[in-house]
C-alpha atoms as a PDB file:
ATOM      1  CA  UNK A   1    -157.850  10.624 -74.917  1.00  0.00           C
ATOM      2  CA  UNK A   2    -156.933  14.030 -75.141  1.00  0.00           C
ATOM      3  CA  UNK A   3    -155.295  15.685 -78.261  1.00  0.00           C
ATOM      4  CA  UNK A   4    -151.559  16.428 -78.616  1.00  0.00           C
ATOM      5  CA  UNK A   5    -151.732  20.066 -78.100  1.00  0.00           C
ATOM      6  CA  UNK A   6    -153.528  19.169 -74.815  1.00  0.00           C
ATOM      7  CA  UNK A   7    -151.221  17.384 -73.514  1.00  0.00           C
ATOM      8  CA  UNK A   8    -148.375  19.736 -74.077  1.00  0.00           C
ATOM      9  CA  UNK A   9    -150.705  22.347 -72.399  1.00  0.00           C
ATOM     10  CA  UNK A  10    -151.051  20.283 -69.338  1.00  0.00           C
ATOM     11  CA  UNK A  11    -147.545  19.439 -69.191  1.00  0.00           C
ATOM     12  CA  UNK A  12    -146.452  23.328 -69.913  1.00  0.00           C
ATOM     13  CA  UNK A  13    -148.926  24.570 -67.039  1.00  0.00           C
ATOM     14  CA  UNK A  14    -147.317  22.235 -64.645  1.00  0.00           C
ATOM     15  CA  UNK A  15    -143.616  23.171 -65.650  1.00  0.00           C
ATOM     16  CA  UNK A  16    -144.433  27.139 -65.758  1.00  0.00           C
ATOM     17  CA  UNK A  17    -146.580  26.524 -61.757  1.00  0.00           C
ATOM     18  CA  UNK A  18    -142.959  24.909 -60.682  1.00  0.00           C
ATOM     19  CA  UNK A  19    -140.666  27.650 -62.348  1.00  0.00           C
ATOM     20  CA  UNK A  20    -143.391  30.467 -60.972  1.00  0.00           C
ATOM     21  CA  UNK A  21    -142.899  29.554 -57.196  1.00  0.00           C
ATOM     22  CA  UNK A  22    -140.160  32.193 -56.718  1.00  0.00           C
ATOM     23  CA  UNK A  23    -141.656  34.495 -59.007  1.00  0.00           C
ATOM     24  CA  UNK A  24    -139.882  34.120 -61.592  1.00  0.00           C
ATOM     25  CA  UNK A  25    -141.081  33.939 -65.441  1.00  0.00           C
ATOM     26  CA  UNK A  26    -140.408  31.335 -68.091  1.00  0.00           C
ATOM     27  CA  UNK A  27    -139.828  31.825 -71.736  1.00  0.00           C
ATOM     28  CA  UNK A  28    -141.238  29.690 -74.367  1.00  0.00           C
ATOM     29  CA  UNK A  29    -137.565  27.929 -75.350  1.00  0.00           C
ATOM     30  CA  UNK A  30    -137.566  26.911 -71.255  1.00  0.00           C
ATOM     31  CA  UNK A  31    -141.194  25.563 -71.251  1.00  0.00           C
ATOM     32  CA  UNK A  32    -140.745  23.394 -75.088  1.00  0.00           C
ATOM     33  CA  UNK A  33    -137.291  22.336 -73.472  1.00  0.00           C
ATOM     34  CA  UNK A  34    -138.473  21.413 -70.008  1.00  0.00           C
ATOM     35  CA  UNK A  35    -141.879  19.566 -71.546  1.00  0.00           C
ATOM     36  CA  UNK A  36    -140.163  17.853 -74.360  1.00  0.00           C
ATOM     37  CA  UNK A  37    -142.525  19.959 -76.605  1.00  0.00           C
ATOM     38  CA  UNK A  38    -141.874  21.433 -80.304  1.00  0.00           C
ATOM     39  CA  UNK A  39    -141.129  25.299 -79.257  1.00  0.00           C
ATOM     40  CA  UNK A  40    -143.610  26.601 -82.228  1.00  0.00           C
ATOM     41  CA  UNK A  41    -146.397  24.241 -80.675  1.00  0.00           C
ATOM     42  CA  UNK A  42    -145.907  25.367 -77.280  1.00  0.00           C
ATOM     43  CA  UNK A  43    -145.845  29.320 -78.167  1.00  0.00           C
ATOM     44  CA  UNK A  44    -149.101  28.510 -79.610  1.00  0.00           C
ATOM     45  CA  UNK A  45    -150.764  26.689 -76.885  1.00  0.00           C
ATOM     46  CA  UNK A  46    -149.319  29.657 -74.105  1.00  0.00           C
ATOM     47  CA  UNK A  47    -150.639  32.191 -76.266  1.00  0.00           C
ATOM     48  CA  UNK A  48    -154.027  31.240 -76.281  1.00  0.00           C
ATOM     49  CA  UNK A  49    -154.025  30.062 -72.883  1.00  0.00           C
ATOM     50  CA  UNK A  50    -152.761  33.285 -72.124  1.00  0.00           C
ATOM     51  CA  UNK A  51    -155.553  34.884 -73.871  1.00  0.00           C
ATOM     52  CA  UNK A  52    -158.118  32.731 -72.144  1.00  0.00           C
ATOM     53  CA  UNK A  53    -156.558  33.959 -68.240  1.00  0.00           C
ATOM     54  CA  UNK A  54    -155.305  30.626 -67.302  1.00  0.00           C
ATOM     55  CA  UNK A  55    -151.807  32.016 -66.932  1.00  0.00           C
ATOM     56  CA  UNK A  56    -150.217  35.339 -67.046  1.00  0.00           C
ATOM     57  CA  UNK A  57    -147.514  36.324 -69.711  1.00  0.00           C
ATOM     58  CA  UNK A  58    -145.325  39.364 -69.627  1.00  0.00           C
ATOM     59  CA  UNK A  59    -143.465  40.730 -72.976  1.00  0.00           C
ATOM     60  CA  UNK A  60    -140.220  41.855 -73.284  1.00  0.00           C
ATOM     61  CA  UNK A  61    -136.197  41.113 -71.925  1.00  0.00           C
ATOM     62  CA  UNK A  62    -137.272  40.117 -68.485  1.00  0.00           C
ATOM     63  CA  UNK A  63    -140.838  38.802 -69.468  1.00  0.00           C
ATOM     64  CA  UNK A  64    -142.071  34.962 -69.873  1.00  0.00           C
ATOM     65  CA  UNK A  65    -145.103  32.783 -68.583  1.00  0.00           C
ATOM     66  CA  UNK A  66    -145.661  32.556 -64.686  1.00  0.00           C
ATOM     67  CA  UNK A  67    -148.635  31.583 -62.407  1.00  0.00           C
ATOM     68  CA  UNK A  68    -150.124  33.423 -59.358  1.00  0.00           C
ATOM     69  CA  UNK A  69    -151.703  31.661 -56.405  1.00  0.00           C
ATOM     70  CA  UNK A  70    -155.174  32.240 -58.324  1.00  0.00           C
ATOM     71  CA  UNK A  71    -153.878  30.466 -61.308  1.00  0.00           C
ATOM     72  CA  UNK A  72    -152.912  27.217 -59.456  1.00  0.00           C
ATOM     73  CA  UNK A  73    -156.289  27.042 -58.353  1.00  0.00           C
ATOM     74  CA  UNK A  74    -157.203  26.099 -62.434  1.00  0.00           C
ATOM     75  CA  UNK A  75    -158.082  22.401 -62.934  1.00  0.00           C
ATOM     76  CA  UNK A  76    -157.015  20.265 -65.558  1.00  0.00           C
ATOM     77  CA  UNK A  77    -160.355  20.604 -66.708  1.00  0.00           C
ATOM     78  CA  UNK A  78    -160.302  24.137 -67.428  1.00  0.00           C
ATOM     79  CA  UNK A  79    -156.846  23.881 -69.577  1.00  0.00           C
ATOM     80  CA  UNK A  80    -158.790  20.782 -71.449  1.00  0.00           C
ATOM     81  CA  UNK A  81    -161.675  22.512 -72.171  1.00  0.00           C
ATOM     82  CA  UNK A  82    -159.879  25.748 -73.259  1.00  0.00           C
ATOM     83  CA  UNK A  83    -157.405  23.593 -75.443  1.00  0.00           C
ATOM     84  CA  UNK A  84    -160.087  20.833 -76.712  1.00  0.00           C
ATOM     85  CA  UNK A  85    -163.083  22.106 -76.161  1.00  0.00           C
ATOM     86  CA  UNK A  86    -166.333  19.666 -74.292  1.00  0.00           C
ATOM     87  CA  UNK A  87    -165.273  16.835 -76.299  1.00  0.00           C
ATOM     88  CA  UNK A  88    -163.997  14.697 -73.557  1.00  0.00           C
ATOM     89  CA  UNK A  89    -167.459  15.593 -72.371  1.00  0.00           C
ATOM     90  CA  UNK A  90    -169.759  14.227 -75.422  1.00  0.00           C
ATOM     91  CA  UNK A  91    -167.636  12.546 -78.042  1.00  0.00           C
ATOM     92  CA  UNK A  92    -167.759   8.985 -78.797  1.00  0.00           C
ATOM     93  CA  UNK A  93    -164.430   7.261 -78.007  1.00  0.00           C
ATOM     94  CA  UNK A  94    -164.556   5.599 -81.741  1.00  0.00           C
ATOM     95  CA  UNK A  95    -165.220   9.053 -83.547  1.00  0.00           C
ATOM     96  CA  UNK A  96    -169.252   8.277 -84.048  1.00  0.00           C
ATOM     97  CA  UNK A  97    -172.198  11.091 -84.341  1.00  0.00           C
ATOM     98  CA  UNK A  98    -174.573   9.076 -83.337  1.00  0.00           C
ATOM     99  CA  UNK A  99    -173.713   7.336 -80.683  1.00  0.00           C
ATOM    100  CA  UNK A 100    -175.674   7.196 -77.577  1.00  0.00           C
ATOM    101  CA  UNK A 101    -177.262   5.541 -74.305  1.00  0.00           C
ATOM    102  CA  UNK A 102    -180.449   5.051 -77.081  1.00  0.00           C
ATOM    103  CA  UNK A 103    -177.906   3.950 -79.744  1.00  0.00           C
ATOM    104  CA  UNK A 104    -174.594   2.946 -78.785  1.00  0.00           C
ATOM    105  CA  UNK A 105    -171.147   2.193 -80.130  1.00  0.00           C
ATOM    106  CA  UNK A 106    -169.231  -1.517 -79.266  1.00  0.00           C
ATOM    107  CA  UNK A 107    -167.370   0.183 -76.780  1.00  0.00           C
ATOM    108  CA  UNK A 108    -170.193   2.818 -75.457  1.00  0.00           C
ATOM    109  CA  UNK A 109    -170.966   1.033 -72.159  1.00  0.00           C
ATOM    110  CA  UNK A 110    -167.594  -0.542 -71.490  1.00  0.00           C
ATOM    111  CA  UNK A 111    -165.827   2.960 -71.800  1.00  0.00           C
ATOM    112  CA  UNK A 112    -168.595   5.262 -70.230  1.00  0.00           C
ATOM    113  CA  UNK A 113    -167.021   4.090 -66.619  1.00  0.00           C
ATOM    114  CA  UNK A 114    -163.326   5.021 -68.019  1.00  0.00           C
ATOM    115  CA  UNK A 115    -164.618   8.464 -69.027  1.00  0.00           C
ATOM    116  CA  UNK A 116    -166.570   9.247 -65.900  1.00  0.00           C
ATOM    117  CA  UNK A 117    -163.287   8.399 -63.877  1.00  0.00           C
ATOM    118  CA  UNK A 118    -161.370  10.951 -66.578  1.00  0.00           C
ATOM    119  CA  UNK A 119    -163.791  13.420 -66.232  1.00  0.00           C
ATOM    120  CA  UNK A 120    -163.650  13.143 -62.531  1.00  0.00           C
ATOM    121  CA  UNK A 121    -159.957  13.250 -62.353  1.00  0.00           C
ATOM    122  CA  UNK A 122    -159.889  16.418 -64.488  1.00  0.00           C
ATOM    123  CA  UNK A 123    -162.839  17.967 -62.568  1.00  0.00           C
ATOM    124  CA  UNK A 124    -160.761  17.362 -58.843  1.00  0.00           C
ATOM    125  CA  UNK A 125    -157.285  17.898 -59.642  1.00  0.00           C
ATOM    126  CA  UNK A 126    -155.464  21.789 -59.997  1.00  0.00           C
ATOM    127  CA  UNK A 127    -152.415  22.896 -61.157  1.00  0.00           C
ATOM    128  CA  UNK A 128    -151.693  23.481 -57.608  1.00  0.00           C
ATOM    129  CA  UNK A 129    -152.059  19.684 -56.788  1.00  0.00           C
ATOM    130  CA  UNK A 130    -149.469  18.900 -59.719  1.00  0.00           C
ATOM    131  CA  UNK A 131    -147.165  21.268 -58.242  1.00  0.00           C
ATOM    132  CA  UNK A 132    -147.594  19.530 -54.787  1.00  0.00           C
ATOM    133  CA  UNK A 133    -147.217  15.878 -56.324  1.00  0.00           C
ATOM    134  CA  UNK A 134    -143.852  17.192 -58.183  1.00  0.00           C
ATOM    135  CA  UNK A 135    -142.626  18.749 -55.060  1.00  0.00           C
ATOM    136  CA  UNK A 136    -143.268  15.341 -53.265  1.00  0.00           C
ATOM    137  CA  UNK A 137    -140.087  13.878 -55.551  1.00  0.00           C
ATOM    138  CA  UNK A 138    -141.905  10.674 -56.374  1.00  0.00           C
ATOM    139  CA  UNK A 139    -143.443  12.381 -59.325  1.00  0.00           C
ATOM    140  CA  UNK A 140    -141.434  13.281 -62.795  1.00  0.00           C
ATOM    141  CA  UNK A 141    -143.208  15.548 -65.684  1.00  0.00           C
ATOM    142  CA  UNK A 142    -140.108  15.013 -67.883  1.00  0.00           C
ATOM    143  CA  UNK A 143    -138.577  11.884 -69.176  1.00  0.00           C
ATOM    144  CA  UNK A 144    -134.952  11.503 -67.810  1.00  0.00           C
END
């Protein structure tokens, strides 16, 4: 549903909201390390998420990726939308143009209750509630 580079985004903004609670900052090799994530794809994605205010990014020896209080307050729906733009919004799950309520796709009605419920879940859910769910220990953002 969403593209790769989204889903390393996601995954990255989680890891850097855990590594930020005692202020401390995370460097790129941490984040592509602690997301399973190729390090060049992952500088690329922080950089530009960076640039668009969703998290904060300090240069130098002691510098790195961290999140503030305001920052955990993003939803997933701002880091999709800054990574992949309104597709998840308008796009036809099979790739059409044309597809519509007027003219619709095989899948069209079966999937429009899937993408509501995506939509939804990216809409309601922050960084912040991530961090919480990882906190909890019955979540995992890694595989072991």
């Amino acid at each position: 549903m969403f593209s790769k580079s989204c889903e390393y985004a996601i995954k990255a903004m989680i890891f850097i909201a855990q590594k930020s609670k005692d202020e401390a900052r995370v460097g790129i090799k941490e984040v592509a390390k602690g997301t399973d994530a190729p390090e060049h794809f992952i500088a690329k994605i922080m950089q530009d998420l960076s640039r668009r205010k969703l998290v904060h990014s300090v240069k130098g020896p002691k510098g790195g990726f961290y999140m503030d209080s305001k920052d955990l307050k993003s939803s997933l729906a701002d880091i999709v939308k800054a990574i992949d733009g309104d597709s998840i919004y308008k796009d036809c799950v099979l790739g059409l143009k044309a597809c519509s309520e007027k003219s619709p796709c095989p899948v069209h009605f079966q999937f429009k209750e899937i993408k509501k419920n995506l939509i939804t879940m990216i809409e309601d859910n922050t960084i912040g509630d991530f961090n919480d769910k990882l906190d909890s220990g019955k979540f995992f953002l890694k595989n072991k």
